[in-house]
C-alpha atoms as a PDB file:
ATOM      1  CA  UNK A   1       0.000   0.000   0.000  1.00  0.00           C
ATOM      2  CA  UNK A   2       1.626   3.492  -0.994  1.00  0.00           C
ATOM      3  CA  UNK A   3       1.839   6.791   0.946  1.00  0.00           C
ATOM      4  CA  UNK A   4      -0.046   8.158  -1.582  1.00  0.00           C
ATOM      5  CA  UNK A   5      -3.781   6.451  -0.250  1.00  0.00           C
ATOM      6  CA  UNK A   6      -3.421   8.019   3.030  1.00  0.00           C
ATOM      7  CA  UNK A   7      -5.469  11.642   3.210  1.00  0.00           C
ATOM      8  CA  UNK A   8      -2.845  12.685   6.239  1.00  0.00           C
ATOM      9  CA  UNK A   9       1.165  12.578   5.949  1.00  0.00           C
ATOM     10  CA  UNK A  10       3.719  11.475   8.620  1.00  0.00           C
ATOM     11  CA  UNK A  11       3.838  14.936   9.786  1.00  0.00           C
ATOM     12  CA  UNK A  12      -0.409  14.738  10.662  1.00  0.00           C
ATOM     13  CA  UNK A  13      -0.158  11.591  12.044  1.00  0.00           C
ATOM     14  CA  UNK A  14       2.292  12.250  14.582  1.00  0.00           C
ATOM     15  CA  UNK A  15       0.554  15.548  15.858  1.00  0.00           C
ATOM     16  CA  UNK A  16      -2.539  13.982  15.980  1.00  0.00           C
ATOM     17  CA  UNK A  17      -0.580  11.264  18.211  1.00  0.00           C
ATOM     18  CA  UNK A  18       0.930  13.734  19.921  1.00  0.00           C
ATOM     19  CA  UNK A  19      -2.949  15.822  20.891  1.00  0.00           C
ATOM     20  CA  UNK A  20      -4.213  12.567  21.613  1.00  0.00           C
ATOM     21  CA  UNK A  21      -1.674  11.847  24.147  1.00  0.00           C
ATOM     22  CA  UNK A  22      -2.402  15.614  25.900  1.00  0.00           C
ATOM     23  CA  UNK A  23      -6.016  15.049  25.894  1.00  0.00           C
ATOM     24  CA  UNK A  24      -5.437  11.933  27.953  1.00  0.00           C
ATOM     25  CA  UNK A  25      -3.475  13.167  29.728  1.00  0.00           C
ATOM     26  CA  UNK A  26      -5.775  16.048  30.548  1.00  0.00           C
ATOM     27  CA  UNK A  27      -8.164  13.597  31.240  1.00  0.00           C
ATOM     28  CA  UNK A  28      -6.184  11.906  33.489  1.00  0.00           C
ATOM     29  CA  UNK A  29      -5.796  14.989  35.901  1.00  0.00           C
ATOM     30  CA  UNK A  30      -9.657  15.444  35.634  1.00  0.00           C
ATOM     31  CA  UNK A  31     -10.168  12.335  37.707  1.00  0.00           C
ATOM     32  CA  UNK A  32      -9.962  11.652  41.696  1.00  0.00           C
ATOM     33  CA  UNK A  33     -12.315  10.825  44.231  1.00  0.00           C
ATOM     34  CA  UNK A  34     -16.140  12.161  43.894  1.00  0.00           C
ATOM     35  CA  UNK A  35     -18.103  13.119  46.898  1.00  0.00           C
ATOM     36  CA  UNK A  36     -20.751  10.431  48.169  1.00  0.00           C
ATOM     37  CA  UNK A  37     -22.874  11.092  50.331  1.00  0.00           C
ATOM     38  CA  UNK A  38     -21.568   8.030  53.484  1.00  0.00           C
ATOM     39  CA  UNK A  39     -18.436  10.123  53.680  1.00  0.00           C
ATOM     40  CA  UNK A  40     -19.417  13.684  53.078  1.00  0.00           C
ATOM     41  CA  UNK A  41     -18.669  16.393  51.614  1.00  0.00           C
ATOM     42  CA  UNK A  42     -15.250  16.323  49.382  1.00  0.00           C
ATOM     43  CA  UNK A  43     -13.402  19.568  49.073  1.00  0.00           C
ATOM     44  CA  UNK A  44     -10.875  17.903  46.422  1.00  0.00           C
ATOM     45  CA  UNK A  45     -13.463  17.761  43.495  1.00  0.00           C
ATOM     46  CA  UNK A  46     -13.092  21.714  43.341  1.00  0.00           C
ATOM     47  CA  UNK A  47      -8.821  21.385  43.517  1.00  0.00           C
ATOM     48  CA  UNK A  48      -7.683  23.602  40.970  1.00  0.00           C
ATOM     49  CA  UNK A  49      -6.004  20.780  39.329  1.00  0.00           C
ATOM     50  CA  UNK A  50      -9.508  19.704  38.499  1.00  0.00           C
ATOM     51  CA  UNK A  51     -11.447  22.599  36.948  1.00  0.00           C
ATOM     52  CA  UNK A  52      -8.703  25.179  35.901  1.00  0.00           C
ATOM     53  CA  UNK A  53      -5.431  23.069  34.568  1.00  0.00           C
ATOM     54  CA  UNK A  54      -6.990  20.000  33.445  1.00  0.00           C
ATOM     55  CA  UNK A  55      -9.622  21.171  31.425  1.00  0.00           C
ATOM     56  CA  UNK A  56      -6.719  23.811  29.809  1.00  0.00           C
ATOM     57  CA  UNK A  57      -4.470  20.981  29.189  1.00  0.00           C
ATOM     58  CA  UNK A  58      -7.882  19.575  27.737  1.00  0.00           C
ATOM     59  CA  UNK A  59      -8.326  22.324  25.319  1.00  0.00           C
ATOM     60  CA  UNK A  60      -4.514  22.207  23.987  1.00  0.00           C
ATOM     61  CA  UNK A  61      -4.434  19.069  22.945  1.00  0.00           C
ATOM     62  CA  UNK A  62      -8.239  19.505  20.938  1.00  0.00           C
ATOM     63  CA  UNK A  63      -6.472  22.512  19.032  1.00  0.00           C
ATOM     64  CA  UNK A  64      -3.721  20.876  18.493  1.00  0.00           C
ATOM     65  CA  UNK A  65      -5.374  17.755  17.108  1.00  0.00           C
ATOM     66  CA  UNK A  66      -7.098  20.065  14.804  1.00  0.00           C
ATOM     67  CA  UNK A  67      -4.128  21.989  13.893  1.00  0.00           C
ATOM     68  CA  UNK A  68      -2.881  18.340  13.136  1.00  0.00           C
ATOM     69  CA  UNK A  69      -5.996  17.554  10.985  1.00  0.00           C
ATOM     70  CA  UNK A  70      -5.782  21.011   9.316  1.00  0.00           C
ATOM     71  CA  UNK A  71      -2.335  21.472   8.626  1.00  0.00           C
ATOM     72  CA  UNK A  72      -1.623  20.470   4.485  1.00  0.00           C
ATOM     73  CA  UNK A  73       0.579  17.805   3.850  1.00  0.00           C
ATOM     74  CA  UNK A  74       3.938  18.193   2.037  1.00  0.00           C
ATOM     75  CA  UNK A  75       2.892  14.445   0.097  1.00  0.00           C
ATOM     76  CA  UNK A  76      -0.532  16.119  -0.873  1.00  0.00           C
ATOM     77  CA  UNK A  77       0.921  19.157  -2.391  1.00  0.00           C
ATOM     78  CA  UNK A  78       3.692  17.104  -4.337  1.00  0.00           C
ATOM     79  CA  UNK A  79       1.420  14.818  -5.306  1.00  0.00           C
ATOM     80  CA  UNK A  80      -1.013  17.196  -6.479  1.00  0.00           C
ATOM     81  CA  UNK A  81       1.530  19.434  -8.243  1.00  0.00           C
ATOM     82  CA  UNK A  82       2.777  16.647 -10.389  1.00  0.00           C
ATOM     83  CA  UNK A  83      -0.893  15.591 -11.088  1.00  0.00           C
ATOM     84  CA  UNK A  84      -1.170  19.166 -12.538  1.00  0.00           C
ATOM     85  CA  UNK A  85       1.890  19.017 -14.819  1.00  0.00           C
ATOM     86  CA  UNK A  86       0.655  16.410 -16.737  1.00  0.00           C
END
């Protein structure tokens, strides 16, 4: 199978990777213990970790994975340029 099927390039793939990996990761800090109501309340589910940085480290890695989705591919234009010359 040749580069040439593939509608992203190297350079997509491994931002895209790359997002994926910060939105997990954002993910990630989002979690902890909840509050139930046996044990009471739980001041941690308002930690700042958990509604200011993880939903920012959220939001990165969305842009970036459509920055990575966006971004033209130097196969794409090569490939279309020579497709034009003929």
């Amino acid at each position: 199978m040749s580069s040439n099927n593939f509608a992203l390039g190297k350079k997509n793939l491994i931002i895209i990777g790359i997002a994926a990996v910060i939105i997990l990761i954002g993910f990630i800090l989002m979690s902890g213990p909840g509050t139930t109501v046996e044990e009471g309340f739980n001041p941690d589910i308002f930690s700042p970790r958990r509604i200011k940085v993880a939903p920012i480290v959220c939001m990165i890695g969305f842009v970036l994975m459509i920055f990575g989705i966006l971004i033209p591919s130097k196969n794409k234009k090569e490939t279309n340029d020579s497709n034009q010359n003929r």
